[in-house]
PDB file of N, CA and C in Angstrom:
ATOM      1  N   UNK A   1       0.852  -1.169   0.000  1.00  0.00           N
ATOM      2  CA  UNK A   1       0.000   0.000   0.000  1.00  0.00           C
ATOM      3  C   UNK A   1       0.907   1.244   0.000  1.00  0.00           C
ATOM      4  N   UNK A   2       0.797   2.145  -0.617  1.00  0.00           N
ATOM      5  CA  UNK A   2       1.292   3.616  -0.910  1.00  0.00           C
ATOM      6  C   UNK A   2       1.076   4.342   0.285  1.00  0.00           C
ATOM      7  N   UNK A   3       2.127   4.491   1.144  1.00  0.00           N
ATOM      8  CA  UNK A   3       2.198   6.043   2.312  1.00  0.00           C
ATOM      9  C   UNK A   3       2.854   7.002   1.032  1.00  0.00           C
ATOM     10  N   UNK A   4       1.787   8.474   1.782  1.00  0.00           N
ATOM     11  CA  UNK A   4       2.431   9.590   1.352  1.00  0.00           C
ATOM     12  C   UNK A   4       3.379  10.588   2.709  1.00  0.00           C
ATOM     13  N   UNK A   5       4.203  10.691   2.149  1.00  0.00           N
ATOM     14  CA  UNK A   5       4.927  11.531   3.414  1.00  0.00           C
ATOM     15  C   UNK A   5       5.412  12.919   2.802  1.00  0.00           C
ATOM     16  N   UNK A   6       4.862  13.705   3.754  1.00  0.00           N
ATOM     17  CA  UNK A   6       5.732  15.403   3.683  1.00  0.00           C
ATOM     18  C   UNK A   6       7.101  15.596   4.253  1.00  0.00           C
ATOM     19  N   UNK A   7       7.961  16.406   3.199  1.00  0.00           N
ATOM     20  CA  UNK A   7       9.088  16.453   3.895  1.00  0.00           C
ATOM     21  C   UNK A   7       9.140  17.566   3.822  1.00  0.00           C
ATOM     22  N   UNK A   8       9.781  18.196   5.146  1.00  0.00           N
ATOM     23  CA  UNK A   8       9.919  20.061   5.280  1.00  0.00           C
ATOM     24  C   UNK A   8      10.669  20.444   3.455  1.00  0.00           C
ATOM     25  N   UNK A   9      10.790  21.512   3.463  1.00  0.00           N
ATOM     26  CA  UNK A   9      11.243  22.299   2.002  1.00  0.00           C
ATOM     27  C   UNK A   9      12.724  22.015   2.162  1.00  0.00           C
ATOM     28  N   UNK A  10      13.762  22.253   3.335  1.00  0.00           N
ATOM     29  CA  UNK A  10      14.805  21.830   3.133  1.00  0.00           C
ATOM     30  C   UNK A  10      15.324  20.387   3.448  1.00  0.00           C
ATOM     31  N   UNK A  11      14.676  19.275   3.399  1.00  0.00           N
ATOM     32  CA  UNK A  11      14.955  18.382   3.942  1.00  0.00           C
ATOM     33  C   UNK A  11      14.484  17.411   1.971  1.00  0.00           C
ATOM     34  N   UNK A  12      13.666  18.258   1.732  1.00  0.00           N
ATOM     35  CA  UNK A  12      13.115  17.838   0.396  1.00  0.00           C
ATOM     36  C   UNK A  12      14.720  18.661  -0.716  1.00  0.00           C
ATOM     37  N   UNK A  13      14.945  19.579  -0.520  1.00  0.00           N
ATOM     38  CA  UNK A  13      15.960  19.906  -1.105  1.00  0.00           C
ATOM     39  C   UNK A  13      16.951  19.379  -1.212  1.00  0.00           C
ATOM     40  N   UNK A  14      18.075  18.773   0.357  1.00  0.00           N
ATOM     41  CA  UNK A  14      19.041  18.170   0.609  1.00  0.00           C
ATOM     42  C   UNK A  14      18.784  16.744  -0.255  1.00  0.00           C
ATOM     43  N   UNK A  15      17.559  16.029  -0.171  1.00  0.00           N
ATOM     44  CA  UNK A  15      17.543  14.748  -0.610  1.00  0.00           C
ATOM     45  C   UNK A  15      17.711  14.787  -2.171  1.00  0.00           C
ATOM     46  N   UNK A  16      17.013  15.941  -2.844  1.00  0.00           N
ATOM     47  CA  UNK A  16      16.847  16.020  -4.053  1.00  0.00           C
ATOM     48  C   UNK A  16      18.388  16.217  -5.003  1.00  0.00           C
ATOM     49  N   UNK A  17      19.316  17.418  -3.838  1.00  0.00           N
ATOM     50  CA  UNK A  17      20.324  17.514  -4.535  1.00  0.00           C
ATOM     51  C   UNK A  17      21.545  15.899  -3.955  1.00  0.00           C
ATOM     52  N   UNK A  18      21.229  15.216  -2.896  1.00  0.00           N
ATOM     53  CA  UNK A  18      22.012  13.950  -2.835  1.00  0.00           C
ATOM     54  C   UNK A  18      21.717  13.253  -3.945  1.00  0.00           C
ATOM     55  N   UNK A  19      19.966  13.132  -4.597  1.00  0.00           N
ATOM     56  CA  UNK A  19      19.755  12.128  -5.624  1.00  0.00           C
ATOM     57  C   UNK A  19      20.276  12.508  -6.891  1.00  0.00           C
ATOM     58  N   UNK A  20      20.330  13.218  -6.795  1.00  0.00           N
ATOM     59  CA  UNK A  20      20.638  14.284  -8.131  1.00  0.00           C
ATOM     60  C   UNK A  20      22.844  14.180  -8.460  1.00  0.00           C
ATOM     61  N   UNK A  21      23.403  14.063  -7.317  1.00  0.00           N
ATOM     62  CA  UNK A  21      24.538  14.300  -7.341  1.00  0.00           C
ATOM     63  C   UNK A  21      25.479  12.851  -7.409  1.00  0.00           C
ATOM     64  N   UNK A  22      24.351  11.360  -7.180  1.00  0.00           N
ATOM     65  CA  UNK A  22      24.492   9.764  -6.929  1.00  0.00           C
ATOM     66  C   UNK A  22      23.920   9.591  -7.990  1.00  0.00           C
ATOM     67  N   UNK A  23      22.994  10.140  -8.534  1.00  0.00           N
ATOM     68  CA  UNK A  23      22.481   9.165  -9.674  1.00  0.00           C
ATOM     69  C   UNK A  23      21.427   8.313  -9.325  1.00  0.00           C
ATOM     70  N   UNK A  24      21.227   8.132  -8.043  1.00  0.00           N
ATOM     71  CA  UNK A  24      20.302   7.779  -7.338  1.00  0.00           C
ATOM     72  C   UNK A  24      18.761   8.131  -7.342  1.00  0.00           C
ATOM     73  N   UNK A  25      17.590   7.458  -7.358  1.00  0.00           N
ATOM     74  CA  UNK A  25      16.524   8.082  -7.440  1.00  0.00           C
ATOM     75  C   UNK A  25      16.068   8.656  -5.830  1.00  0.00           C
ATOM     76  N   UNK A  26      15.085   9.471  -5.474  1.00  0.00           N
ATOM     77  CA  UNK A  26      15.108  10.184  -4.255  1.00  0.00           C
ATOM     78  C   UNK A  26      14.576   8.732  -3.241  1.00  0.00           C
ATOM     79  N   UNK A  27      13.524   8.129  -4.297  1.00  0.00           N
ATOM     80  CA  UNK A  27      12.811   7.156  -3.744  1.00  0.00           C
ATOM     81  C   UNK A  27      13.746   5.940  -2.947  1.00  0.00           C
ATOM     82  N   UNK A  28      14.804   5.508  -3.667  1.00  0.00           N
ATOM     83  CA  UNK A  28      15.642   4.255  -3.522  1.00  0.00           C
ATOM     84  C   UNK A  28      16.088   4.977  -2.122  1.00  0.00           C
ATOM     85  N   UNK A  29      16.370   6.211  -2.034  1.00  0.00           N
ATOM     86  CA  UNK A  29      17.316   6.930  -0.906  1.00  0.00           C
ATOM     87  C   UNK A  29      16.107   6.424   0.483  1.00  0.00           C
ATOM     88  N   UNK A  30      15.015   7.406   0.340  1.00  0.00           N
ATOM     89  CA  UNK A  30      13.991   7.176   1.143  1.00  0.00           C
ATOM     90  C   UNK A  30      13.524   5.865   1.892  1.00  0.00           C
ATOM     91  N   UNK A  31      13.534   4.942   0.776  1.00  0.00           N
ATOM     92  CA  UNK A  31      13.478   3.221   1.201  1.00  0.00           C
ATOM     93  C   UNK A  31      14.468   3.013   2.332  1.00  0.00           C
ATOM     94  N   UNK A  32      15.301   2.804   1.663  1.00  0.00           N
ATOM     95  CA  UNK A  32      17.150   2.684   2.454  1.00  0.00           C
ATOM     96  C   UNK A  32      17.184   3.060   4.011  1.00  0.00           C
ATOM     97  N   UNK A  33      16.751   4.600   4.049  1.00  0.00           N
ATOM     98  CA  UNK A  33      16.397   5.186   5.567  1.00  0.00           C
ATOM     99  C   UNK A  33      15.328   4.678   6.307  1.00  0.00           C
ATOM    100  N   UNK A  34      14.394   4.661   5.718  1.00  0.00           N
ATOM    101  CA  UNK A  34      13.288   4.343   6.581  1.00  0.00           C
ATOM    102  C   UNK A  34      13.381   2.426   7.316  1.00  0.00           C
ATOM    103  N   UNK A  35      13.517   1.747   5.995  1.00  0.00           N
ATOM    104  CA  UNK A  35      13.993   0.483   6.431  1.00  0.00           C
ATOM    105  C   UNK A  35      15.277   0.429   7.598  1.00  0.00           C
ATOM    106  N   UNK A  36      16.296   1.182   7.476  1.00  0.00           N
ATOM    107  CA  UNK A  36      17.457   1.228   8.539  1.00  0.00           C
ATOM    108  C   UNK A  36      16.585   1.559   9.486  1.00  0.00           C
ATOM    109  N   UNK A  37      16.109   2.668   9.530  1.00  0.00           N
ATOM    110  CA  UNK A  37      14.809   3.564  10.898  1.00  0.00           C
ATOM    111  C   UNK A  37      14.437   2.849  11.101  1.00  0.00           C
ATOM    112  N   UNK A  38      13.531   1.600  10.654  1.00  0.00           N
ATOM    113  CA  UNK A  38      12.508   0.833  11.436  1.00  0.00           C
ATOM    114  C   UNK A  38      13.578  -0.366  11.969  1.00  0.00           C
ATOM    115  N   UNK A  39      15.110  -0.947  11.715  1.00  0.00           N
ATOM    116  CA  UNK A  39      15.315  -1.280  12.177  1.00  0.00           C
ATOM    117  C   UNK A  39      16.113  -1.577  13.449  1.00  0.00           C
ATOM    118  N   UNK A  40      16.758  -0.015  13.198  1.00  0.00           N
ATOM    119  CA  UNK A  40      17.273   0.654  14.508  1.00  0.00           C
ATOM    120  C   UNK A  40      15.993   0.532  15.365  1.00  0.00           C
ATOM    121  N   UNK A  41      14.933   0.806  15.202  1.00  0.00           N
ATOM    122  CA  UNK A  41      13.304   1.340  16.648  1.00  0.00           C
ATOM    123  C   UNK A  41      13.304   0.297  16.773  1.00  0.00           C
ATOM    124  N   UNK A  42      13.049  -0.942  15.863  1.00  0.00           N
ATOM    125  CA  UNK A  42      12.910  -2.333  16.345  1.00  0.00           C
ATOM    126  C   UNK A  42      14.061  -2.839  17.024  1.00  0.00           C
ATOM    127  N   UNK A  43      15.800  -2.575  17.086  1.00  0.00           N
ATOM    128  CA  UNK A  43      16.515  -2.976  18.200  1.00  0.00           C
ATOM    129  C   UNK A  43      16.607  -2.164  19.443  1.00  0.00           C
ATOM    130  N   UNK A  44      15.601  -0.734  19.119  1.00  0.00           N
ATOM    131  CA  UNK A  44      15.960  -0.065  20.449  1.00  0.00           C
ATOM    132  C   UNK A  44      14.914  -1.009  21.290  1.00  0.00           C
ATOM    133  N   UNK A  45      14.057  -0.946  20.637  1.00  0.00           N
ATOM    134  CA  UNK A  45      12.441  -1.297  21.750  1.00  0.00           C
ATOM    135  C   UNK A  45      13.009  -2.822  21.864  1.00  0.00           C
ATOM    136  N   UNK A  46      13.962  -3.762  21.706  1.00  0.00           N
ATOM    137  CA  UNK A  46      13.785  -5.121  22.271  1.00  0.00           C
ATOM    138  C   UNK A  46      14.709  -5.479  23.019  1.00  0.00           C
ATOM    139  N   UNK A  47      15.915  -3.918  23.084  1.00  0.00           N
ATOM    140  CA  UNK A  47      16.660  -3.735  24.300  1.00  0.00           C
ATOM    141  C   UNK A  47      16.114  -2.906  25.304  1.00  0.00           C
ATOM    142  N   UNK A  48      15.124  -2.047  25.401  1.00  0.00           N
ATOM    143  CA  UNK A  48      15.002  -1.392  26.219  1.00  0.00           C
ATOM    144  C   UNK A  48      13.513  -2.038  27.291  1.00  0.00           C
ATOM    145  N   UNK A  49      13.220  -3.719  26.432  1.00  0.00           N
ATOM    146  CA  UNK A  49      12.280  -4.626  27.151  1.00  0.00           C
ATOM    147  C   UNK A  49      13.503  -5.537  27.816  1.00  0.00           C
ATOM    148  N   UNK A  50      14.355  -5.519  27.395  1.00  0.00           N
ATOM    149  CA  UNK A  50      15.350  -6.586  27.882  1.00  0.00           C
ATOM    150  C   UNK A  50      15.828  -5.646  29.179  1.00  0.00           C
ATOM    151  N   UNK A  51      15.898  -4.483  28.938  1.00  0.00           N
ATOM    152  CA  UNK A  51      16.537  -3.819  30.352  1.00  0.00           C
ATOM    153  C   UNK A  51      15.304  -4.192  31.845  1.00  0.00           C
ATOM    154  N   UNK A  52      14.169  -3.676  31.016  1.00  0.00           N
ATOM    155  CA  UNK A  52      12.954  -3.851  31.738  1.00  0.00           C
ATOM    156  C   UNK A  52      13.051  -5.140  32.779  1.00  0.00           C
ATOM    157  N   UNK A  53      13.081  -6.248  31.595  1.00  0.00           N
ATOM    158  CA  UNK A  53      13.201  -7.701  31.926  1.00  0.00           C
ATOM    159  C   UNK A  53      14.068  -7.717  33.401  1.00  0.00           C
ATOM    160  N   UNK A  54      15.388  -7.005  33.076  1.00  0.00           N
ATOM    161  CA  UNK A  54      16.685  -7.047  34.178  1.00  0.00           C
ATOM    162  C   UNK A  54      16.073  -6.740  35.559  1.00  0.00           C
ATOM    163  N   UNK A  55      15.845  -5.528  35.173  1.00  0.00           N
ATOM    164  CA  UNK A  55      15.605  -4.005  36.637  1.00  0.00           C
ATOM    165  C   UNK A  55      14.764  -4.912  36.988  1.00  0.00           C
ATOM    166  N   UNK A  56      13.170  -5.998  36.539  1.00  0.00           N
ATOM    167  CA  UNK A  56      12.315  -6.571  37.207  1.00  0.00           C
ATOM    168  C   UNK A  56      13.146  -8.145  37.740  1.00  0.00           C
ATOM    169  N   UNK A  57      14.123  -8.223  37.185  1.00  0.00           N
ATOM    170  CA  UNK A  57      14.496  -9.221  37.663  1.00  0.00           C
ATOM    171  C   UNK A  57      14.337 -10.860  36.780  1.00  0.00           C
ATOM    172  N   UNK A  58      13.479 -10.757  35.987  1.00  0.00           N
ATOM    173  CA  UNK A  58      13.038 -11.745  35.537  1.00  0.00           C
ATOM    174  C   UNK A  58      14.324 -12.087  33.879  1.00  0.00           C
ATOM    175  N   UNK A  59      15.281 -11.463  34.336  1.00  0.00           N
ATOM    176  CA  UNK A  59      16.171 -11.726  32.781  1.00  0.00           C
ATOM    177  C   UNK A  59      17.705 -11.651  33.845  1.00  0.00           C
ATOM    178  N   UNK A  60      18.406 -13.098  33.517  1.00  0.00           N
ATOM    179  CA  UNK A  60      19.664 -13.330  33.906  1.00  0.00           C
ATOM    180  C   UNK A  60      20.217 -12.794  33.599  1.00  0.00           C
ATOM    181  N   UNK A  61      21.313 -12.659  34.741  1.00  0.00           N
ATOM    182  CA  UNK A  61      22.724 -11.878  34.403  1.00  0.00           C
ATOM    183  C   UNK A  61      24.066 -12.114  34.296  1.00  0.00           C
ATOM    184  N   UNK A  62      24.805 -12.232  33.359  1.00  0.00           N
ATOM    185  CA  UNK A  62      26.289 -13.168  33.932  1.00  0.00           C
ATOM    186  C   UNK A  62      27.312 -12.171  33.676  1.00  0.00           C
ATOM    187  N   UNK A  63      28.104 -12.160  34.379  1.00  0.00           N
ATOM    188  CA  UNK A  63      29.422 -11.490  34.553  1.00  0.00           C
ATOM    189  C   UNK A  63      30.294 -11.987  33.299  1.00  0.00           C
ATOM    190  N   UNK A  64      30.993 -10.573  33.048  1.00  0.00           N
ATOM    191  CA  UNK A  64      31.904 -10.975  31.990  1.00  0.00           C
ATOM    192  C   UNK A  64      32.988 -12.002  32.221  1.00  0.00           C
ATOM    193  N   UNK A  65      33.481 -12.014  33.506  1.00  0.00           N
ATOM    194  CA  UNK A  65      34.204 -13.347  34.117  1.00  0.00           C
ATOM    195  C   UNK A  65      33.607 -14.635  34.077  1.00  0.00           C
ATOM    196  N   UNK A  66      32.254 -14.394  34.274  1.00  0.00           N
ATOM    197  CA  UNK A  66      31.778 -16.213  34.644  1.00  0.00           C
ATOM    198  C   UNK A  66      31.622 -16.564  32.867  1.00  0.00           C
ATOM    199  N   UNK A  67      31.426 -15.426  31.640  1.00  0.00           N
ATOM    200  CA  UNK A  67      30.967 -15.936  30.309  1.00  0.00           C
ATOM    201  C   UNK A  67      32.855 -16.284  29.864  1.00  0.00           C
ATOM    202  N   UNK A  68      33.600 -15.564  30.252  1.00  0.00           N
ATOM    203  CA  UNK A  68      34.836 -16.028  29.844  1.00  0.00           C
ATOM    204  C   UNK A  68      35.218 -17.183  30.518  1.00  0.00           C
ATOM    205  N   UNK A  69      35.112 -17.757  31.888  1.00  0.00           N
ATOM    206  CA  UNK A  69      35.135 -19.138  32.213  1.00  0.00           C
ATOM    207  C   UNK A  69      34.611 -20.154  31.236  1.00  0.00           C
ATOM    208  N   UNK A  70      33.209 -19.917  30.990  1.00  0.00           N
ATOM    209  CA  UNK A  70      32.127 -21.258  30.254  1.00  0.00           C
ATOM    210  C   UNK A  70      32.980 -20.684  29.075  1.00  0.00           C
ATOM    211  N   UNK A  71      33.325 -20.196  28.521  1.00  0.00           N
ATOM    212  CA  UNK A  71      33.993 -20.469  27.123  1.00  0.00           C
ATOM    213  C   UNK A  71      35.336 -20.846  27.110  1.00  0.00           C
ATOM    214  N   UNK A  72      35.956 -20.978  27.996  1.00  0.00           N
ATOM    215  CA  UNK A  72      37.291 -21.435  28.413  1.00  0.00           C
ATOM    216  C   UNK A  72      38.500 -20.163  27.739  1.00  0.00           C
ATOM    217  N   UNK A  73      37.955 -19.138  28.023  1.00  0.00           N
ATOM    218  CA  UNK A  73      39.097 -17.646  27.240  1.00  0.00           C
ATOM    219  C   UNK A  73      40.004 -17.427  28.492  1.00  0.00           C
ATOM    220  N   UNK A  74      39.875 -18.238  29.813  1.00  0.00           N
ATOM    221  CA  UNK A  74      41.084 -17.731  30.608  1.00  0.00           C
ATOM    222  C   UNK A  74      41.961 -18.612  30.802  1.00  0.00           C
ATOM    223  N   UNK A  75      42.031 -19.826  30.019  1.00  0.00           N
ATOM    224  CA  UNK A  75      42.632 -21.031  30.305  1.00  0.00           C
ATOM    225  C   UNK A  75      43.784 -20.255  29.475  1.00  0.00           C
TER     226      UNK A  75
END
């Protein structure tokens, strides 16, 4: 399905003269960001449930010493 999005006048400019200066279409640029954007929000929000998880207690914790033991990095 087609979103339409407004972009301020200079934000529409900057993109126009990047597409313009790559060879790039504005659109391919737009994709690129927004896909990175949604996947940066999607690793913020499933660390910032994992912190949640911690502070409540309900998400283990191991010391950088006890994960270098079980992998044997101090032998």
């Amino acid at each position: 399905m087609p979103t339409l999005i407004q972009l301020a006048p200079e934000t529409e400019q900057r993109l126009g003269v990047l597409a313009a200066r790559t060879g790039r279409s504005k659109t391919d640029y737009l994709r690129e960001l927004i896909e990175s954007g949604i996947e940066d929000a999607e690793d913020y929000e499933m660390a910032s449930a994992t912190l949640e998880r911690v502070r409540q207690g309900l998400e283990p914790i191991h010391s950088a010493a006890d994960v270098r033991k079980d992998l044997g990095l101090d032998d």
